[in-house]
PDB file of N, CA and C in Angstrom:
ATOM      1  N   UNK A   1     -68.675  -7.928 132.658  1.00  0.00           N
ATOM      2  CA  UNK A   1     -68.937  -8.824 131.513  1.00  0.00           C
ATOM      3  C   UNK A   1     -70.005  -9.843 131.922  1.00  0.00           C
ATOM      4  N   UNK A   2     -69.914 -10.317 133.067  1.00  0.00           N
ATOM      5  CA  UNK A   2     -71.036 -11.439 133.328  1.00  0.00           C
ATOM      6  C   UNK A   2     -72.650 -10.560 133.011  1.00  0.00           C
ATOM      7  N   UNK A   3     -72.107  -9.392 134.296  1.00  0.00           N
ATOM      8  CA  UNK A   3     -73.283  -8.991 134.617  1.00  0.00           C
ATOM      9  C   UNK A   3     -74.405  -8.851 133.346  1.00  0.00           C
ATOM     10  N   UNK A   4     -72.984  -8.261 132.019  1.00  0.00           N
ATOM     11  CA  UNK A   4     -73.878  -8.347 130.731  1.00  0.00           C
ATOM     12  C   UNK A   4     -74.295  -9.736 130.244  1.00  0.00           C
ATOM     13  N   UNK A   5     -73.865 -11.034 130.337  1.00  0.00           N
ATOM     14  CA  UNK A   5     -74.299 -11.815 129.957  1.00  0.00           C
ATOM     15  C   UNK A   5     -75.416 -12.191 130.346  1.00  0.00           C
ATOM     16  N   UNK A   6     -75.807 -11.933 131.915  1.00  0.00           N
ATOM     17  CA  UNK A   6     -76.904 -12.101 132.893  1.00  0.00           C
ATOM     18  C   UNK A   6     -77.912 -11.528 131.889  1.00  0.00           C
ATOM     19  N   UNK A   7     -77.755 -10.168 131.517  1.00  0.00           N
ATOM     20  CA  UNK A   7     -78.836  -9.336 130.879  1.00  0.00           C
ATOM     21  C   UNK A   7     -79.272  -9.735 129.431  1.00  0.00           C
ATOM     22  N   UNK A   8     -78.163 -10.184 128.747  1.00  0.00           N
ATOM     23  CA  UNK A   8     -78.685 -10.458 127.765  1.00  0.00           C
ATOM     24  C   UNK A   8     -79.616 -11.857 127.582  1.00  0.00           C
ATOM     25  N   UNK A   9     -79.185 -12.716 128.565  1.00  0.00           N
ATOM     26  CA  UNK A   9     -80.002 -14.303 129.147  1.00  0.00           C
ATOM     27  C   UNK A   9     -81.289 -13.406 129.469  1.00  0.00           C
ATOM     28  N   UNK A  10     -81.825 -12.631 129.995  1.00  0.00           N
ATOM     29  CA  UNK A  10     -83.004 -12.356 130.348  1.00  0.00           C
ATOM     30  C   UNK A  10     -83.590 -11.497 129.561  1.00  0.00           C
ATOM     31  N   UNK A  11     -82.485 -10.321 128.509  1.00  0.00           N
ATOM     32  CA  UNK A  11     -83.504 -10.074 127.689  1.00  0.00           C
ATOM     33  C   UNK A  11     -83.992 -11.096 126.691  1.00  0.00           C
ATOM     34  N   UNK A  12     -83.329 -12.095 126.468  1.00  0.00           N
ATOM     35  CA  UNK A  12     -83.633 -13.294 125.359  1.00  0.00           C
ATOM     36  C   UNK A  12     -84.729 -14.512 125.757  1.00  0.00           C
ATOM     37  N   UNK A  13     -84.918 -14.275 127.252  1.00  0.00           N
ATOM     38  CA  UNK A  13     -85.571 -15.100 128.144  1.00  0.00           C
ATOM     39  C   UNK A  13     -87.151 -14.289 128.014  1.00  0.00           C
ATOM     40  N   UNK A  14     -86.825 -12.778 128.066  1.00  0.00           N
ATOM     41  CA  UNK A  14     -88.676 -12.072 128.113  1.00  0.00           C
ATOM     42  C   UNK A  14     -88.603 -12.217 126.774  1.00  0.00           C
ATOM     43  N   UNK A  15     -87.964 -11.956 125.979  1.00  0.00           N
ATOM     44  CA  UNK A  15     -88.319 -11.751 124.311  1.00  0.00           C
ATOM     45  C   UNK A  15     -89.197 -13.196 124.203  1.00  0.00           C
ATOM     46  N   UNK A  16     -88.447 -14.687 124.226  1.00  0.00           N
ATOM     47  CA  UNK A  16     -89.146 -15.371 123.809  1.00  0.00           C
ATOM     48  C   UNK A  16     -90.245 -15.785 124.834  1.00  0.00           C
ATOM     49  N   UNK A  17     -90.746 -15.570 125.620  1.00  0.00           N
ATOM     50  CA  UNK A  17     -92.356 -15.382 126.702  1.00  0.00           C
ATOM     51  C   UNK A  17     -92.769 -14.453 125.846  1.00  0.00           C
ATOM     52  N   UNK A  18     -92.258 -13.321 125.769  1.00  0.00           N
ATOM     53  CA  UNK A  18     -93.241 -12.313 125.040  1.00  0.00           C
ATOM     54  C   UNK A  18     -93.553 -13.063 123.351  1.00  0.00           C
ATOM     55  N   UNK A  19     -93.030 -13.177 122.658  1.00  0.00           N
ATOM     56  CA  UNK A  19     -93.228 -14.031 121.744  1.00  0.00           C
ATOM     57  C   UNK A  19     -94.268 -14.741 121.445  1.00  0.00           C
ATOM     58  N   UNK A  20     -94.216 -15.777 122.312  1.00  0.00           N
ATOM     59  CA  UNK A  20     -95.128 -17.152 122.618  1.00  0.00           C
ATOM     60  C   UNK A  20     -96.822 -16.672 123.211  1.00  0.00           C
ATOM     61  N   UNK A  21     -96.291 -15.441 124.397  1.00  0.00           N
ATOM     62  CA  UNK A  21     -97.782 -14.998 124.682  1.00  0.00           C
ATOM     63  C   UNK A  21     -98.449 -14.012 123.706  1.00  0.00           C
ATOM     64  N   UNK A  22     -97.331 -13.581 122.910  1.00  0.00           N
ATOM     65  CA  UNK A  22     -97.931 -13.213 121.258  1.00  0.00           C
ATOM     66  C   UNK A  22     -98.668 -14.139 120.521  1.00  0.00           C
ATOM     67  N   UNK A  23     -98.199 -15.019 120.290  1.00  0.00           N
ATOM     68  CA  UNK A  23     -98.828 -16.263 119.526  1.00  0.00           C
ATOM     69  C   UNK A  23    -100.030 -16.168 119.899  1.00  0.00           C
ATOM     70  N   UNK A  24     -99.882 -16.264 121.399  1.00  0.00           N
ATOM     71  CA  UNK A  24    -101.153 -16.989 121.463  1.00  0.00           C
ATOM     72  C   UNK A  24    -102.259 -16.659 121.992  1.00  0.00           C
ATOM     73  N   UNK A  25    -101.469 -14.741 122.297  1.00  0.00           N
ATOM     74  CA  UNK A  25    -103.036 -14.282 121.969  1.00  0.00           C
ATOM     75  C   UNK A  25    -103.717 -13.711 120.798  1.00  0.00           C
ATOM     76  N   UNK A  26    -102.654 -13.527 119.693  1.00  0.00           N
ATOM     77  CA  UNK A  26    -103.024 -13.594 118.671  1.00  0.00           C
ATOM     78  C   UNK A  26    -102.237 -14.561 117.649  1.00  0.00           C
ATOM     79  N   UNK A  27    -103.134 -15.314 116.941  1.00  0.00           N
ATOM     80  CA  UNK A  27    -102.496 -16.877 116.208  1.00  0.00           C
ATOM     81  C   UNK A  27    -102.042 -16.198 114.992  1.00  0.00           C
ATOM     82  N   UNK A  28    -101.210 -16.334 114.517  1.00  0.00           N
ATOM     83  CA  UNK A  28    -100.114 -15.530 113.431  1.00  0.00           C
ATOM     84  C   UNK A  28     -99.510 -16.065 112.724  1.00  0.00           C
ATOM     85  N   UNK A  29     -99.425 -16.637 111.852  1.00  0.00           N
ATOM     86  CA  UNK A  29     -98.899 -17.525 110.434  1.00  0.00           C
ATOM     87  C   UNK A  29     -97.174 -17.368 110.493  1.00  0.00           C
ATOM     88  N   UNK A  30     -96.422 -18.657 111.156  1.00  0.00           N
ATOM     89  CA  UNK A  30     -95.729 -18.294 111.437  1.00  0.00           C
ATOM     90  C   UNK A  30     -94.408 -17.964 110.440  1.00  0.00           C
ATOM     91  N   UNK A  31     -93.800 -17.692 110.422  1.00  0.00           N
ATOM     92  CA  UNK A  31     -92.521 -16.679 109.222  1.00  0.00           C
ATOM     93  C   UNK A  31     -91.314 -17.561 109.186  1.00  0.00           C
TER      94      UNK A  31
END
């Protein structure tokens, strides 16, 4: 159970980096 919590903290951790370095390499009207 942790180990899944670990994973889901880091998939939620790249999602929002990936996100942000979305933004901002492309500027996107945000929703």
């Amino acid at each position: 159970a942790k180990r899944l919590g670990v994973s889901q903290s880091a998939i939620h951790y790249a999602l929002k980096r990936l996100r942000i370095t979305q933004k901002k390499n492309a500027p996107t009207p945000s929703r």
